[in-house]
Protein backbone atom coordinates (compact mmCIF):
# COMPACT_ATOMS: atom_id res chain seq x y z
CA UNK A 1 -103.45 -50.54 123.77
CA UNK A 2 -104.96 -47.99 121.05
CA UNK A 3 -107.80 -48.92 119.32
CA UNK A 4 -107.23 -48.64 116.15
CA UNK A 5 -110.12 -46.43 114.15
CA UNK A 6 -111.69 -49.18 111.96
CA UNK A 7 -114.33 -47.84 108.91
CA UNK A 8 -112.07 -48.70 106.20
CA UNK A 9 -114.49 -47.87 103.34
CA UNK A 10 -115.32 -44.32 105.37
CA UNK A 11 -113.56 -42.64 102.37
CA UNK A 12 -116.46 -44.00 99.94
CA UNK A 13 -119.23 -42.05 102.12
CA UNK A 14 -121.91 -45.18 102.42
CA UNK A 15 -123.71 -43.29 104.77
CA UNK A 16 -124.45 -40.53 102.76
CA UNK A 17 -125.12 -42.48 99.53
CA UNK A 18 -126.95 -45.66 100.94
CA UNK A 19 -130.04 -43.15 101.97
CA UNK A 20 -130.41 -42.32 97.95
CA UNK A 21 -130.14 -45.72 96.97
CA UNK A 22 -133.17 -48.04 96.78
CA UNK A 23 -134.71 -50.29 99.92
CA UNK A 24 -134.34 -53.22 97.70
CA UNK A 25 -132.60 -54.03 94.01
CA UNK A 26 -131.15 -57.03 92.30
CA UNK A 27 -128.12 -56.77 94.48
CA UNK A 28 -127.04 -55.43 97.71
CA UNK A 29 -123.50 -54.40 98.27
CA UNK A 30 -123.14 -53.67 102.62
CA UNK A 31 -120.20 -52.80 104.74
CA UNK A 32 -119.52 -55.26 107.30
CA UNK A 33 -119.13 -54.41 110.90
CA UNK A 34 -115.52 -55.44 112.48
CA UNK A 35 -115.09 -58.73 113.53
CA UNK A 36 -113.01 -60.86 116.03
CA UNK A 37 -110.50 -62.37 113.08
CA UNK A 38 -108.03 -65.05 114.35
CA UNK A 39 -105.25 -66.86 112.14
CA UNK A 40 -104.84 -70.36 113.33
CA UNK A 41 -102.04 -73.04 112.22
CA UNK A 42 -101.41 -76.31 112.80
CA UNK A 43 -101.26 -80.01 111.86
CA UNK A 44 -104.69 -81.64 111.63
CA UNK A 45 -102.77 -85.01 111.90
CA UNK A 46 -101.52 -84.35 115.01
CA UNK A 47 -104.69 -85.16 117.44
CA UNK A 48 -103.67 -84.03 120.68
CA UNK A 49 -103.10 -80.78 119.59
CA UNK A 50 -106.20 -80.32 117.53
CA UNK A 51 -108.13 -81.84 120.90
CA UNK A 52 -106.51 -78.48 122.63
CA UNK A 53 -106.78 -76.31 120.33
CA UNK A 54 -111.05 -77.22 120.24
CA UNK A 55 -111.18 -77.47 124.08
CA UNK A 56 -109.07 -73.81 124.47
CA UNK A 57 -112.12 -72.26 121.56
CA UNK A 58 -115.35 -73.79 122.92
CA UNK A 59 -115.78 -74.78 119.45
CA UNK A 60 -114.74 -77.82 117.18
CA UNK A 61 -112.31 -77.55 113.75
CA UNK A 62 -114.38 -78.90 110.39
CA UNK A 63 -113.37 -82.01 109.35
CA UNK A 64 -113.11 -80.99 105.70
CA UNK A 65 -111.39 -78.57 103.48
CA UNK A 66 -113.17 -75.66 102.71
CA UNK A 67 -115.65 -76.14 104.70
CA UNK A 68 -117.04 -74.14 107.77
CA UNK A 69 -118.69 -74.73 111.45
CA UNK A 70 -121.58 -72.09 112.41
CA UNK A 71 -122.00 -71.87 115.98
CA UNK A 72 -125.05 -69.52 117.09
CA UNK A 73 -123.29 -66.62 118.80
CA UNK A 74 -122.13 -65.99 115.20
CA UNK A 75 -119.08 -67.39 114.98
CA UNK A 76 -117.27 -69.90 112.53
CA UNK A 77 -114.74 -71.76 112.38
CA UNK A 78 -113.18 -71.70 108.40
CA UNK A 79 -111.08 -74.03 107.49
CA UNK A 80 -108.99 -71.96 104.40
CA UNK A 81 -105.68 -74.35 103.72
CA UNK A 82 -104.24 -77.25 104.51
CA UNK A 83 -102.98 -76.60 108.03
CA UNK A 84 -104.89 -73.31 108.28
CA UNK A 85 -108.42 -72.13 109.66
CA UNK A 86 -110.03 -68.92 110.26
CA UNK A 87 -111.83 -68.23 113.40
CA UNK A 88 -114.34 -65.56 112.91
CA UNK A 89 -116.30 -64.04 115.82
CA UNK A 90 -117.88 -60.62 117.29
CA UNK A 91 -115.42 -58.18 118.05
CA UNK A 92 -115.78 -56.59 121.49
CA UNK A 93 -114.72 -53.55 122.60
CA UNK A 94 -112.04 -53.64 125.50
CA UNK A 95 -110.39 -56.73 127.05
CA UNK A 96 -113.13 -58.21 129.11
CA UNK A 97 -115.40 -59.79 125.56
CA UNK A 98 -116.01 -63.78 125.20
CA UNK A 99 -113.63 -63.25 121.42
CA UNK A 100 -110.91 -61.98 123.77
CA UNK A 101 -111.36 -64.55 126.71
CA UNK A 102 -110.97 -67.33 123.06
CA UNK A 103 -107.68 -66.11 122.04
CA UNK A 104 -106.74 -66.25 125.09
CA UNK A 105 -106.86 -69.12 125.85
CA UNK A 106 -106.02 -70.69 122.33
CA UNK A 107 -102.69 -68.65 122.75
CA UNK A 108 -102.35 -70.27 126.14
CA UNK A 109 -102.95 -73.81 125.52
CA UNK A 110 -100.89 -73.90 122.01
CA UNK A 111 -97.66 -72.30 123.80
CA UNK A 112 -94.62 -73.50 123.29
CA UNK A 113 -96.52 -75.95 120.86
CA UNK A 114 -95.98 -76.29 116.83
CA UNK A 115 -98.64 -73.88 116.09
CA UNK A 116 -99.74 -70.23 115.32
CA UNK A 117 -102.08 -67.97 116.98
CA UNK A 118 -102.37 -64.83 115.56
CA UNK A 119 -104.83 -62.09 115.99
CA UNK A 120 -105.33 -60.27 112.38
CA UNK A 121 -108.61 -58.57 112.93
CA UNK A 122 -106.93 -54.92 112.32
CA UNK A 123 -106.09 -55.64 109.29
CA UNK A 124 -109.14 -56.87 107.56
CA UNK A 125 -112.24 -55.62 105.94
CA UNK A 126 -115.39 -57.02 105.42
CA UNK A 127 -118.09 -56.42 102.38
CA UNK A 128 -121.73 -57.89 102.45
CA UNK A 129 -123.08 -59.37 98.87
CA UNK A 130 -126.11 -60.58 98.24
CA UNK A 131 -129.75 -60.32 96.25
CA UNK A 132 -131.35 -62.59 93.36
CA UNK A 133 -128.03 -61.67 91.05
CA UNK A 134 -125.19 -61.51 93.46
CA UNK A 135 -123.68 -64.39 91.53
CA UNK A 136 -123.73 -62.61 88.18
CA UNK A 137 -121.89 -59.68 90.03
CA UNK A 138 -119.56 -61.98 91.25
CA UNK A 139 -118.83 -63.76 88.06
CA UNK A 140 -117.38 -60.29 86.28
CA UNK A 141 -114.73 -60.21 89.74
CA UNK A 142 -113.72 -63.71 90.33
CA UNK A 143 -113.04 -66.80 87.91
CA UNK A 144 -114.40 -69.02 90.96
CA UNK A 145 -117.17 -71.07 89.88
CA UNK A 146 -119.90 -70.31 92.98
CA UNK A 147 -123.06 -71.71 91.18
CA UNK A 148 -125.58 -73.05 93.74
CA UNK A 149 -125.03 -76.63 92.45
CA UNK A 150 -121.28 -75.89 92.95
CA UNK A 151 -120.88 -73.78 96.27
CA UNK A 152 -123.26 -75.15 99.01
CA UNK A 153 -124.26 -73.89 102.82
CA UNK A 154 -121.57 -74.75 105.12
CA UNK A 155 -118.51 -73.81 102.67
CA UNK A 156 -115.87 -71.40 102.21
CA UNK A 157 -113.06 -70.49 100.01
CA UNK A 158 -110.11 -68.36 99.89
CA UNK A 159 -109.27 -67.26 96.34
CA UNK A 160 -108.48 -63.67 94.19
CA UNK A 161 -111.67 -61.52 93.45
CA UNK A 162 -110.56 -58.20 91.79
CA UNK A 163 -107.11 -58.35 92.17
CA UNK A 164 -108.33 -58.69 95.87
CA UNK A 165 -107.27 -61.27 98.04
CA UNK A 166 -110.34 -62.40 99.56
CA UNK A 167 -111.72 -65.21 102.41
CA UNK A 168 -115.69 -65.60 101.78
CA UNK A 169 -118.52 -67.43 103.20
CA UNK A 170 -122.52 -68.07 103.42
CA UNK A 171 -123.14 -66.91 106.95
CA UNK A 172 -126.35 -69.23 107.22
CA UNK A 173 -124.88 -72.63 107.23
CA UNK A 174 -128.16 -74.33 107.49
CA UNK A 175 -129.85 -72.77 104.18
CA UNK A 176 -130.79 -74.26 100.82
CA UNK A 177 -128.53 -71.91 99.35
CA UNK A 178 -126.20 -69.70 99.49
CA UNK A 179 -128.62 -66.35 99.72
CA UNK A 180 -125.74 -63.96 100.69
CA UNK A 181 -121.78 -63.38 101.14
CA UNK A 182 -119.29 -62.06 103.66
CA UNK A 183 -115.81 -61.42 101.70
CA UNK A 184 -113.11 -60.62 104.31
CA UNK A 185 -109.91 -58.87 102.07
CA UNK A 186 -107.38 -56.48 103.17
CA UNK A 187 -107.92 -52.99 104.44
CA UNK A 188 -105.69 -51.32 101.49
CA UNK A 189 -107.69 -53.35 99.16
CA UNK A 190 -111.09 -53.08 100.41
CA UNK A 191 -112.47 -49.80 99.17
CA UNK A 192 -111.09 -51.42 95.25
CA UNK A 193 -113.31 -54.33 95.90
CA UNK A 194 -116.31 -52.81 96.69
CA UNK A 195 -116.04 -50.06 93.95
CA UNK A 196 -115.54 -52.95 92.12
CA UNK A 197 -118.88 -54.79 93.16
CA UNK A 198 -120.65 -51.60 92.75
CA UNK A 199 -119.43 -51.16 89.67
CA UNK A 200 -120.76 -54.95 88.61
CA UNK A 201 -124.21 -54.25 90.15
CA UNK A 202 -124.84 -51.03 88.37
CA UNK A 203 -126.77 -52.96 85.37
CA UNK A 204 -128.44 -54.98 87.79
CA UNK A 205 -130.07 -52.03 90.46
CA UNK A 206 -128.08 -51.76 93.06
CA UNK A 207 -128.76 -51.06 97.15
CA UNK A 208 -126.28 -49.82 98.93
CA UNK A 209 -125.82 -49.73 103.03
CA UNK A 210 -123.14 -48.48 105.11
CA UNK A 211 -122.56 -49.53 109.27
């Protein structure tokens, strides 16, 4: 298999313009390595299968909607829809990693079952936000309401920022609050959302970084 070439926000040149921008500002905008990205469906009512589907992953489905479990090899576990969860991990290269040995073996044990495995890590994009006024930059993209009393350690959400499709997340499930952001969106869409962000930050002080 070809590996696909994955710096889908090469065209905005981070490299070259995150060593002119400040150490620290207001808000940080980042570029976000690729990750192991798994699409997994099923029915939550139906035990058994959520029992294989855990056992198959090493790791256990949250309970509630919108909600995430952290496990310490940074991965998570999203749960985005009703019958729907994201399973977000460290992308190795070549076939031999621990995310490959998972999908493996959640493709194995859900064969031939009423379920969906699906491996969508080529086609997504991931941009760090963070900072004392990531919020306010966030509020001029996205109607969601993510005030700290409102969006808590532990959740997640799946919702429109920018036009953008997005999936986003506090990485540290165990904070007070929610310090910092990973928004997952498309590839054609991410170099839009994070001119976008950049754009918010500019009144702010913004720090840029690239991978």
């Amino acid at each position: 298999m070809v590996e696909l070439n994955y710096r889908p926000l090469s065209a905005l040149a981070l490299n070259a313009r995150a060593s002119q921008s400040p150490k620290s500002a207001p808000v940080h905008v980042w570029e976000l390595p690729k990750r192991r990205m798994l699409t997994l469906r099923l029915d939550m009512a139906n035990t058994a299968l959520v029992e294989k589907a855990e056992a198959a992953m090493g790791m256990s489905l949250p309970t509630k909607p919108n909600t995430l479990n952290a496990y310490d090899n940074d991965s998570y576990v999203l749960w985005t829809s009703p019958d729907e969860f994201m399973i977000d991990m460290p992308h190795s290269v070549g076939a031999s990693g621990a995310d490959v040995a998972v999908m493996q073996a959640l493709t194995d044990a859900l064969a031939g079952e009423f379920a969906l495995v699906a491996d969508v890590s080529d086609q997504m994009a991931g941009i760090g936000l963070g900072g004392d006024m990531w919020r306010e930059v966030w509020s001029k993209v996205c109607a969601l309401d993510v005030h700290e009393s409102v969006f808590k350690p532990g959740e997640c959400g799946q919702t429109v920022a920018a036009k953008s499709n997005i999936v986003f997340y506090g990485p540290d499930a165990t904070a007070a609050r929610v310090e910092h952001l990973r928004l997952y969106t498309r590839r054609s869409f991410s170099q839009y959302l994070f001119a976008r962000l950049e754009d918010g930050a500019l009144e702010y002080g913004l720090s840029l970084q690239a991978l």
